[in-house]
Each structure stands twice: as C-alpha cells, then as structure tokens.
N, C-alpha and C. Protein backbone atom coordinates (compact mmCIF):
# COMPACT_ATOMS: atom_id res chain seq x y z
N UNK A 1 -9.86 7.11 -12.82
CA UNK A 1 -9.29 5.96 -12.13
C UNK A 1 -9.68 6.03 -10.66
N UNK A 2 -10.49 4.77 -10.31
CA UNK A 2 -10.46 4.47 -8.93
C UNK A 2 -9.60 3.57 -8.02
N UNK A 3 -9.81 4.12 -6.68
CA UNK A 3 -8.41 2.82 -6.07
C UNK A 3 -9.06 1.34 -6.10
N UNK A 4 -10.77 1.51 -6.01
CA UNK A 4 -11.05 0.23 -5.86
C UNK A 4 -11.01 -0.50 -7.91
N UNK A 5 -10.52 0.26 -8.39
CA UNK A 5 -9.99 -0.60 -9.65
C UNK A 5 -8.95 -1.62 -8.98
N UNK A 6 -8.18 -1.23 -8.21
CA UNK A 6 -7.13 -2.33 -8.41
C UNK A 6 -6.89 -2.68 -6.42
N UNK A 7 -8.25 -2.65 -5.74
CA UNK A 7 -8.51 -2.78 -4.29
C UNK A 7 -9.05 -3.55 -4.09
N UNK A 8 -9.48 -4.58 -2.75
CA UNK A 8 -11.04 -5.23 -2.31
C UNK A 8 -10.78 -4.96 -1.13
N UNK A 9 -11.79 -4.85 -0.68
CA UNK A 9 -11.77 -4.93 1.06
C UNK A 9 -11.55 -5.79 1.64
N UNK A 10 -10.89 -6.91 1.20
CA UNK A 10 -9.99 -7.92 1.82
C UNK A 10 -9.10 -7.63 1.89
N UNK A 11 -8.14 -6.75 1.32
CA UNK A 11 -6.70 -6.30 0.79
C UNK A 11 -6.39 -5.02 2.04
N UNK A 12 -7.12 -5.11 2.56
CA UNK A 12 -7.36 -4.32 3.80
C UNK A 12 -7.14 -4.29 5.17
N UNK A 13 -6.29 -3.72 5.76
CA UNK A 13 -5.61 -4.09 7.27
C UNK A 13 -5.81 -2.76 8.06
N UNK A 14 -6.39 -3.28 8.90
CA UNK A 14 -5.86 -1.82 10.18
C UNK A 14 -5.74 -2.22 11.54
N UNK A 15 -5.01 -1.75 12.05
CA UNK A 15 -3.77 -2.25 13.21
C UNK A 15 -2.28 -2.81 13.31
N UNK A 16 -2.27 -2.33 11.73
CA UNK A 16 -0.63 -2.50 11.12
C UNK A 16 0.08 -3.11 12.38
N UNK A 17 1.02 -3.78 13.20
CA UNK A 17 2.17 -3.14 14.03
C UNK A 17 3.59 -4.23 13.29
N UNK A 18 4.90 -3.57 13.04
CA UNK A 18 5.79 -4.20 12.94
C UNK A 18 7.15 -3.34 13.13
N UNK A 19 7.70 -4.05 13.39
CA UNK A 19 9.16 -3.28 13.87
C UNK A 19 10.20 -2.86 13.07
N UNK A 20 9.81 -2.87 11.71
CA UNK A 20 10.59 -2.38 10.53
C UNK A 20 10.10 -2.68 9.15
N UNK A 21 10.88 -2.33 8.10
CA UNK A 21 10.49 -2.22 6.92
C UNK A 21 10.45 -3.78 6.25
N UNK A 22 10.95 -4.56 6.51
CA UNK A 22 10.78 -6.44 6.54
C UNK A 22 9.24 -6.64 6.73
N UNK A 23 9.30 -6.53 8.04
CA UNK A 23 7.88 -7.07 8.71
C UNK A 23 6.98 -6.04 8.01
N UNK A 24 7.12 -5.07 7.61
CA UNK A 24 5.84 -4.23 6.65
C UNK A 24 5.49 -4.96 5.71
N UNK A 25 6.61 -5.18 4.56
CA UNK A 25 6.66 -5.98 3.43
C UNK A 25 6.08 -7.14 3.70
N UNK A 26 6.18 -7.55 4.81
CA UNK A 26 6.33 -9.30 4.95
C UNK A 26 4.30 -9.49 5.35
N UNK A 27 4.00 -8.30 5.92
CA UNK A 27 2.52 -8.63 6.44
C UNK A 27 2.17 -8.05 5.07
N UNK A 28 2.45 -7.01 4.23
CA UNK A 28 1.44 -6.94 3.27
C UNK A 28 1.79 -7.57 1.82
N UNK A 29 2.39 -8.61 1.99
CA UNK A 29 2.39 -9.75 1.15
C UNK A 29 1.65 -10.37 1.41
N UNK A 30 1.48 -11.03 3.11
CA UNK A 30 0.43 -11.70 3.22
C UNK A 30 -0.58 -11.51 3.22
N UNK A 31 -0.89 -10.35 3.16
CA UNK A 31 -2.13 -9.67 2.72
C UNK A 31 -2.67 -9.42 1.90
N UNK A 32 -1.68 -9.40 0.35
CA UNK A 32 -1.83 -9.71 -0.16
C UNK A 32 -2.31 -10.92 -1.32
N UNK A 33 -1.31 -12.01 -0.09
CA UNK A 33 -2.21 -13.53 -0.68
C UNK A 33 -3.23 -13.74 -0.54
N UNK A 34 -3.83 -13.27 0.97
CA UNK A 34 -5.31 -14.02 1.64
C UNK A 34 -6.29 -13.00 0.28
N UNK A 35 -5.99 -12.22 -0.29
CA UNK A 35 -6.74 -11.27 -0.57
C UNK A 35 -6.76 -11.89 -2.41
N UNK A 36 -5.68 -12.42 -2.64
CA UNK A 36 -5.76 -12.87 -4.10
C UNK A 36 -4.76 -14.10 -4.25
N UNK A 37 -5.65 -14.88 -3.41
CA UNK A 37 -4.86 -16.22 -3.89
C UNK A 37 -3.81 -16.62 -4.97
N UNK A 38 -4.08 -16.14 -6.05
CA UNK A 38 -3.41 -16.53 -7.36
C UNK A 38 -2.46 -15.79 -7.20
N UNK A 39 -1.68 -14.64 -6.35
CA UNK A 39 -0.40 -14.61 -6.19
C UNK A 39 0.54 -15.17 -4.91
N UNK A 40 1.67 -14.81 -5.55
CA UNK A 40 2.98 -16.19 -5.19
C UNK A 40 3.40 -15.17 -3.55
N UNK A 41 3.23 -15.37 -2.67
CA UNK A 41 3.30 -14.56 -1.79
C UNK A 41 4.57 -14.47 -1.29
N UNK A 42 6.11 -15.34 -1.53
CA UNK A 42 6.88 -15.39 -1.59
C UNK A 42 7.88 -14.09 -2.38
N UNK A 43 6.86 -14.69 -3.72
CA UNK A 43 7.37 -13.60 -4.85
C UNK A 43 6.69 -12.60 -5.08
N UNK A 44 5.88 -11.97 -3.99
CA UNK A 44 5.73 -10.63 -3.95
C UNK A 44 6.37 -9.53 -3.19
N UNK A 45 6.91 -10.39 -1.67
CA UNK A 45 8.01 -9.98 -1.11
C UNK A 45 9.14 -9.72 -1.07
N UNK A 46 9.05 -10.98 -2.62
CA UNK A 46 11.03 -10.83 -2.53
C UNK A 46 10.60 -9.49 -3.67
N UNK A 47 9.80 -8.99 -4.62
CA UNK A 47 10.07 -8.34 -5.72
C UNK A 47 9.40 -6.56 -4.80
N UNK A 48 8.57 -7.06 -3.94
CA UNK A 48 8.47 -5.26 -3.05
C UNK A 48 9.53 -4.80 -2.00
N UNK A 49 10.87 -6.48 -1.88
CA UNK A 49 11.81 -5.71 -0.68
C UNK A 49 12.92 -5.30 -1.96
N UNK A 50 13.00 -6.04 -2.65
CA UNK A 50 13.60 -5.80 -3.71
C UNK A 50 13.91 -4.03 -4.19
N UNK A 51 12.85 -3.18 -4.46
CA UNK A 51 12.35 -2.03 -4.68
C UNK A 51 12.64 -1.07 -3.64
N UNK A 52 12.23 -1.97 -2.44
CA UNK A 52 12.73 -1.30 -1.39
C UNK A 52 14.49 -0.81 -0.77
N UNK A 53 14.55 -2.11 -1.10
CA UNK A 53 16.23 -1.89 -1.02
C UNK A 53 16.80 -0.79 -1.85
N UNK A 54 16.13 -0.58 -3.31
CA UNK A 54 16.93 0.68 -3.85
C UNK A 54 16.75 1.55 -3.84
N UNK A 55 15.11 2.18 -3.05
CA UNK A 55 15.10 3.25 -2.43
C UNK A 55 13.68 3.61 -1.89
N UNK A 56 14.10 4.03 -0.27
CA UNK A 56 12.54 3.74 0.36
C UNK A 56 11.41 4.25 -0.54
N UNK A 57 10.07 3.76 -0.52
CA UNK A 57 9.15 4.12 -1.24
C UNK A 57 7.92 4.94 0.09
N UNK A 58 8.61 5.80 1.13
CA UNK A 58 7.95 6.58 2.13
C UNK A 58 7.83 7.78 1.09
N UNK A 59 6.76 8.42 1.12
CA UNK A 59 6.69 9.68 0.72
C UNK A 59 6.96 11.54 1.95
N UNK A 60 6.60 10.50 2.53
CA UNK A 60 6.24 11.76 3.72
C UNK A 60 5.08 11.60 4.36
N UNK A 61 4.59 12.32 5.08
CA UNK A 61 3.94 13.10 5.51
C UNK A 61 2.82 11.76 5.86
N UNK A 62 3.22 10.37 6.49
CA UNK A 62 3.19 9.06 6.85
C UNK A 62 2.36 8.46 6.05
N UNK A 63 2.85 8.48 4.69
CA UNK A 63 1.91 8.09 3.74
C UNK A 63 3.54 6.78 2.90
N UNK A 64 3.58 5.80 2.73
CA UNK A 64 4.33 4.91 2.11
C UNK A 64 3.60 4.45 0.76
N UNK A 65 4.43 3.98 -0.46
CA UNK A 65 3.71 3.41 -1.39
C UNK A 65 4.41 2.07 -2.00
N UNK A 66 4.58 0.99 -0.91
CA UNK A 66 5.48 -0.30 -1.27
C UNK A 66 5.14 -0.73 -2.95
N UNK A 67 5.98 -0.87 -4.23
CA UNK A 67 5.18 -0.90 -4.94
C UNK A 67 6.28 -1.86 -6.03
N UNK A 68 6.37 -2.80 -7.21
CA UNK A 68 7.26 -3.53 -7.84
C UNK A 68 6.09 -3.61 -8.83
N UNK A 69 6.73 -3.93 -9.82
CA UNK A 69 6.59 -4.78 -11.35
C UNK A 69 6.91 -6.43 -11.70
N UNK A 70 6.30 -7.01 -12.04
CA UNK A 70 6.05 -8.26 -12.63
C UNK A 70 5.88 -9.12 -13.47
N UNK A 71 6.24 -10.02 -14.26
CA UNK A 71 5.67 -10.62 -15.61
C UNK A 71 4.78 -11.34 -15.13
N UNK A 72 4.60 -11.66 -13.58
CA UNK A 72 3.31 -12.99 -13.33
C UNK A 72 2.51 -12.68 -12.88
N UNK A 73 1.66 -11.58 -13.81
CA UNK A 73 0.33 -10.52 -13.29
C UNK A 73 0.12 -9.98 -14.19
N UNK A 74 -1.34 -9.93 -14.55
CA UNK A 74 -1.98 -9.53 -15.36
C UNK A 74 -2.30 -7.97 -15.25
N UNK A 75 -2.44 -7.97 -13.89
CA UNK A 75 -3.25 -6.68 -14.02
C UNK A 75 -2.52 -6.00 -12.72
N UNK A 76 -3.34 -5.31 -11.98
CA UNK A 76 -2.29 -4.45 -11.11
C UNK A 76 -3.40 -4.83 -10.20
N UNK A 77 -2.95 -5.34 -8.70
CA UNK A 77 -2.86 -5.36 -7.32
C UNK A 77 -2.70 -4.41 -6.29
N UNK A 78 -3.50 -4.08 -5.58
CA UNK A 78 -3.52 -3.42 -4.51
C UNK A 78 -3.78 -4.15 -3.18
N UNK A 79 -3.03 -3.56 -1.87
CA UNK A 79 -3.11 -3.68 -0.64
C UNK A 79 -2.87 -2.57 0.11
N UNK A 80 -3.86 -2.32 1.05
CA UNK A 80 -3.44 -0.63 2.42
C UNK A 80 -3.47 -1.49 3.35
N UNK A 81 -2.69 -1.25 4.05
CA UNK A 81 -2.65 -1.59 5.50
C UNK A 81 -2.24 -0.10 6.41
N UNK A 82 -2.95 -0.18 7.83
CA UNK A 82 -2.47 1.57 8.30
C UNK A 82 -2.44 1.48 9.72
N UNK A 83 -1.37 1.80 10.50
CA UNK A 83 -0.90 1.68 11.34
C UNK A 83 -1.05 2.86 12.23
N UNK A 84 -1.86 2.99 13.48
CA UNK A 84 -2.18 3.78 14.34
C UNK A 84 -1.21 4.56 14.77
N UNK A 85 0.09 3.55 15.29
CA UNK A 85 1.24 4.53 15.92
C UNK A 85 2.15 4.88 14.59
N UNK A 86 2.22 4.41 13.86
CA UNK A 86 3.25 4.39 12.96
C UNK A 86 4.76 3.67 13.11
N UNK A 87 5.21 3.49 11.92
CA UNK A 87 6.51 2.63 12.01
C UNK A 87 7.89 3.40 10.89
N UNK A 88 8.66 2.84 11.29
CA UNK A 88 9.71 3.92 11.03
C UNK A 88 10.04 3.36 9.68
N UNK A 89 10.03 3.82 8.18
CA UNK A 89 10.35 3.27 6.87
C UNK A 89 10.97 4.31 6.07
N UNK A 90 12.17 5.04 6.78
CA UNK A 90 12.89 5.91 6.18
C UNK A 90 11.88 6.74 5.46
N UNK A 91 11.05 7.81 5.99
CA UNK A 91 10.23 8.91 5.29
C UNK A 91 11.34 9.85 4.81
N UNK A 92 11.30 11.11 4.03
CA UNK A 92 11.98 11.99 4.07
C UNK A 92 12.16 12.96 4.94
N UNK A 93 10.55 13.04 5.43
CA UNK A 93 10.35 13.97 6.60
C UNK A 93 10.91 13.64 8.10
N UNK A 94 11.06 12.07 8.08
CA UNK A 94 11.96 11.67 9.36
C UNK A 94 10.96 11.22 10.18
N UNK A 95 9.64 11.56 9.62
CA UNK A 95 8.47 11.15 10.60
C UNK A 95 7.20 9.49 9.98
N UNK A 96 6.96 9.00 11.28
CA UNK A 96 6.85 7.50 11.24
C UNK A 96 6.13 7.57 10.23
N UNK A 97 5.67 6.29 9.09
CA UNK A 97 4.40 6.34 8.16
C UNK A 97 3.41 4.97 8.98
N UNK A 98 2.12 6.21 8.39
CA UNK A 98 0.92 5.35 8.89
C UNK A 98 0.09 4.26 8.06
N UNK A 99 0.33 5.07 6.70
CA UNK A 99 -0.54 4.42 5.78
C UNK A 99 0.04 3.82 4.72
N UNK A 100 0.20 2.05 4.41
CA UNK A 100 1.06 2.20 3.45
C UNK A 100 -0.05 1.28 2.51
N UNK A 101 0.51 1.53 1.22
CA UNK A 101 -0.41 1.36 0.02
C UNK A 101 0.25 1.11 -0.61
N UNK A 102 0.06 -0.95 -0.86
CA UNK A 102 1.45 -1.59 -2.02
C UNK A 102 0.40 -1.75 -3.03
N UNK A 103 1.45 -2.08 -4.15
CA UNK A 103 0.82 -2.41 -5.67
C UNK A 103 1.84 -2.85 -6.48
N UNK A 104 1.44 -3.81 -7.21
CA UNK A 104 1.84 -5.28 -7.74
C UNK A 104 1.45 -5.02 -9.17
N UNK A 105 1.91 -4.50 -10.16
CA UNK A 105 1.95 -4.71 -11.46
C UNK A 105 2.41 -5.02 -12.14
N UNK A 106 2.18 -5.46 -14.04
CA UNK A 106 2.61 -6.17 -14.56
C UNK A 106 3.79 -5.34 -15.04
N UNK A 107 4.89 -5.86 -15.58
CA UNK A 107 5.70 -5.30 -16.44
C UNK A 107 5.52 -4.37 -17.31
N UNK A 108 4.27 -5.10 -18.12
CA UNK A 108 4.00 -4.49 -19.51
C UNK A 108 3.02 -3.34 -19.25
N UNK A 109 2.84 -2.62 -18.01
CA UNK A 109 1.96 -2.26 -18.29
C UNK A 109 2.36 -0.92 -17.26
N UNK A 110 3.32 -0.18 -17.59
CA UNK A 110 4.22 1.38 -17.24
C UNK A 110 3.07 2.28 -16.81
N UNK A 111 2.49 2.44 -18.09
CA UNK A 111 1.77 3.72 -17.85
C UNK A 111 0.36 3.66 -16.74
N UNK A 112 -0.08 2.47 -16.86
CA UNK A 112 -1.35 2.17 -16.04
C UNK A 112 -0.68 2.27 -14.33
N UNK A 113 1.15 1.51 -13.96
CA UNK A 113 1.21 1.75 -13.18
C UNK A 113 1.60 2.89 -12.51
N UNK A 114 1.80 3.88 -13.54
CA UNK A 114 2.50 5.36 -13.00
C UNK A 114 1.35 6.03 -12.95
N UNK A 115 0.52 5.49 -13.37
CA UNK A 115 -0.71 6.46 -13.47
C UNK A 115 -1.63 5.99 -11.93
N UNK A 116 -1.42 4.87 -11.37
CA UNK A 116 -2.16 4.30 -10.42
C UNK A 116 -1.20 4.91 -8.93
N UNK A 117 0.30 5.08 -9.28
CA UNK A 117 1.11 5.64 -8.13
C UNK A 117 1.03 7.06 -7.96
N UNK A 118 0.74 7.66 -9.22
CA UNK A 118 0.19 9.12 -8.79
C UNK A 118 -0.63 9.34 -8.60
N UNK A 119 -2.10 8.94 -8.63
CA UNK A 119 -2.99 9.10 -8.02
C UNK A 119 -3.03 8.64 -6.40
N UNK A 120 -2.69 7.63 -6.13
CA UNK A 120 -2.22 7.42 -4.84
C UNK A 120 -1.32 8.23 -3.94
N UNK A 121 -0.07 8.56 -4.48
CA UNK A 121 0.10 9.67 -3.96
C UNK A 121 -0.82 11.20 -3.46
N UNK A 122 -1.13 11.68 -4.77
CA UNK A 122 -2.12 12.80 -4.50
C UNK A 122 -3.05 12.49 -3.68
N UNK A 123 -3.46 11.83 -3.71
CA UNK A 123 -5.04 11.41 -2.99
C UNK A 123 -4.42 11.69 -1.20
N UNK A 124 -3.64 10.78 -1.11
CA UNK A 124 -3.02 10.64 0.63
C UNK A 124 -2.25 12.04 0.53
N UNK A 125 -1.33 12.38 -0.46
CA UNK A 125 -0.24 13.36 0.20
C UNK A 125 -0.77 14.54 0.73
N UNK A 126 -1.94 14.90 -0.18
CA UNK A 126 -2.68 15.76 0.11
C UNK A 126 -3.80 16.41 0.96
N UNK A 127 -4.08 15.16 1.35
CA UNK A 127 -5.56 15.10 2.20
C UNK A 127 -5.42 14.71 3.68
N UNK A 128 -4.97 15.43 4.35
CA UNK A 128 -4.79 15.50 5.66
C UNK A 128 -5.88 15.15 6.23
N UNK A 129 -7.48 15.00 5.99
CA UNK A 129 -8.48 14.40 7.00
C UNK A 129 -8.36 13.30 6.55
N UNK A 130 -8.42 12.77 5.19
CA UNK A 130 -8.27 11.42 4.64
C UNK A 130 -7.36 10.73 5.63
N UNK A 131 -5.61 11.20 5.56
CA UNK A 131 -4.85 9.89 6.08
C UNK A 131 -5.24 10.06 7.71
N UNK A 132 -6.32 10.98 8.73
CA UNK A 132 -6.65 11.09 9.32
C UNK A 132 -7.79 9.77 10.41
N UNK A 133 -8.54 10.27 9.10
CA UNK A 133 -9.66 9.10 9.10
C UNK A 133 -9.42 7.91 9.05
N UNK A 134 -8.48 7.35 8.35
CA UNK A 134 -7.52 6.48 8.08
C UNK A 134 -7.23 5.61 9.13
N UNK A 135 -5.93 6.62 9.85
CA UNK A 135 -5.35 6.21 11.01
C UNK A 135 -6.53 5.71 12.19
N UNK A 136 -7.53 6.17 12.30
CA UNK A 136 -8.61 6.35 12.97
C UNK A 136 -9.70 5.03 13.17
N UNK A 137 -9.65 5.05 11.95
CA UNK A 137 -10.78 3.90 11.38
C UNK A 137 -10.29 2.26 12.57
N UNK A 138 -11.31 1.98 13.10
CA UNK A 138 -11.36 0.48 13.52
C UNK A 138 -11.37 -0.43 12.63
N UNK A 139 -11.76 -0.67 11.27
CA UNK A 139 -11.95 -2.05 10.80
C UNK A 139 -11.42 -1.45 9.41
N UNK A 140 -11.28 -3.11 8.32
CA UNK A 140 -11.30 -2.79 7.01
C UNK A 140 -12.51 -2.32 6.37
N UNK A 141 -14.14 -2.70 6.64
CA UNK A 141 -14.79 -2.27 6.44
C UNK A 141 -15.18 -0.69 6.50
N UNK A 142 -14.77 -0.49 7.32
CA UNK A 142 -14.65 1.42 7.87
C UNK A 142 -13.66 2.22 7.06
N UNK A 143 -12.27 1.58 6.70
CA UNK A 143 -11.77 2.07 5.99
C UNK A 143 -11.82 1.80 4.20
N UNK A 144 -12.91 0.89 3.87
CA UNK A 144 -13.67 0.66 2.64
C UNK A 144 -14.41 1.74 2.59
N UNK A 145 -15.58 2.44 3.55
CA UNK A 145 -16.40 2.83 3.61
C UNK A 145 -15.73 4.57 3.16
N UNK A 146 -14.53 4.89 3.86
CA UNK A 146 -13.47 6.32 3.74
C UNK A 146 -13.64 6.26 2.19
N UNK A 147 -13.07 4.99 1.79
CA UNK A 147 -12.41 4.99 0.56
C UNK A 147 -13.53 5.34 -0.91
N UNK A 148 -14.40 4.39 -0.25
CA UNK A 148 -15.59 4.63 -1.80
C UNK A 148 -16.41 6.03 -1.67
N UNK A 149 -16.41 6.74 -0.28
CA UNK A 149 -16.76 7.89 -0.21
C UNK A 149 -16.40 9.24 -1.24
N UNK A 150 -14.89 8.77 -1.51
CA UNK A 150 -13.90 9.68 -2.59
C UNK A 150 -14.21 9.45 -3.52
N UNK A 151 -15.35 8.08 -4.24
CA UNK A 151 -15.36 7.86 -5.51
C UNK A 151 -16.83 9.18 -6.27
C-alpha cells in the first residue's frame, strides 16, 4: 500500500496556519473539495469534527490523523496539509502537531481503512527526517516529491 493510492498532489497544503482544531478541519475539507470535487465539503467537516469531538486524532510526536467513515464514498480519500510552526490539537505529548493527514472512507470498507491509518501512522510516527522534511518543504510539489521518494 501506497499513500499516493488514496493522495494527489492537489490534496496537498503547506503553510497550514489556524488557531485551532475547527479551522484545521475546516481548511482540510476544503482541501479536500478543490482536490475532489465530487465530495460534499460540508459533509466532510461535519463527519471529521464529528470524530474529532470523541477523541483527538493527534498521535504525538506532531504527527495528527483527522480521519471519519462514510456511505457517500466509494473509495478512500486523502489530504496532508503541514504546518511549519505547528498548532495545538490536543497531542498526547502536549506538543504542537505539524503534519496532519485526513482520510475519508467508505463505511464498508474497515479493513482497507485500518490498514491505510496504520500505515500512516508508522510511516510519520517513526521517521523523524520524514516529518522533518515535511515541515521544511516550500510547496505541494516538494512535498509530492518527499512522498513518492518512500515508494
């Protein structure tokens, strides 16, 4: 499994800035629309604050994984957006997250998305030059370029 299975480099932001966990959600919804029209950008926000509300999806170590289930999706959706200074989204570690990485899947389809959140996890939790490079990177293209490097 690759991230660009369920990525484009449209889905791609860097210079994150927002003042809480709303405005996170709220830009990478819209980032999600410009990036795949055919979703409801309304109802991607209400179903990733949704998730959020019952329990932050920060992992640590400034890596976030905004992420919900759906019946009006076929397949599974991705968006990174990554934020230089970082923003505060209840981590465990207490420290800001830089990189957050939502995903939009269908209902029916559990295992493809547990299987797409653990790899995401591992990939960032682990790789300290990765969410490095990351933070670093000037453009979406640059941080396309990080990304297919891992493939």
């Amino acid at each position: 499994m690759s991230l660009k299975e369920y990525l484009l480099p449209k889905a791609i932001m860097v210079g994150l800035e927002a003042s809480g966990k709303d405005e996170v959600l709220s830009r990478l919804s819209d980032l999600m629309k410009e990036a795949y029209p055919e979703l409801d950008r309304e109802h991607v926000f209400s179903i990733l604050k949704a998730r959020e509300d019952m329990a932050s999806t920060a992992i640590g170590k400034g890596i976030a994984v905004p992420h919900a289930k759906t019946d009006r999706v076929g397949r599974i959706y991705g968006a990174l957006a990554v934020s230089r200074d970082g923003i505060d989204f209840d981590a465990p570690d207490h420290k800001p997250t830089h990189v957050f990485f939502a995903l939009i899947s269908p209902v029916n389809q559990v295992q493809a998305h547990l299987k797409a959140l653990s790899m995401i996890m591992q990939l960032f939790q682990h790789n300290t030059r990765l969410r490095e490079q990351l933070t670093e990177a000037t453009s979406p293209e640059e941080v396309w370029d990080i990304l297919s490097s891992l493939d």
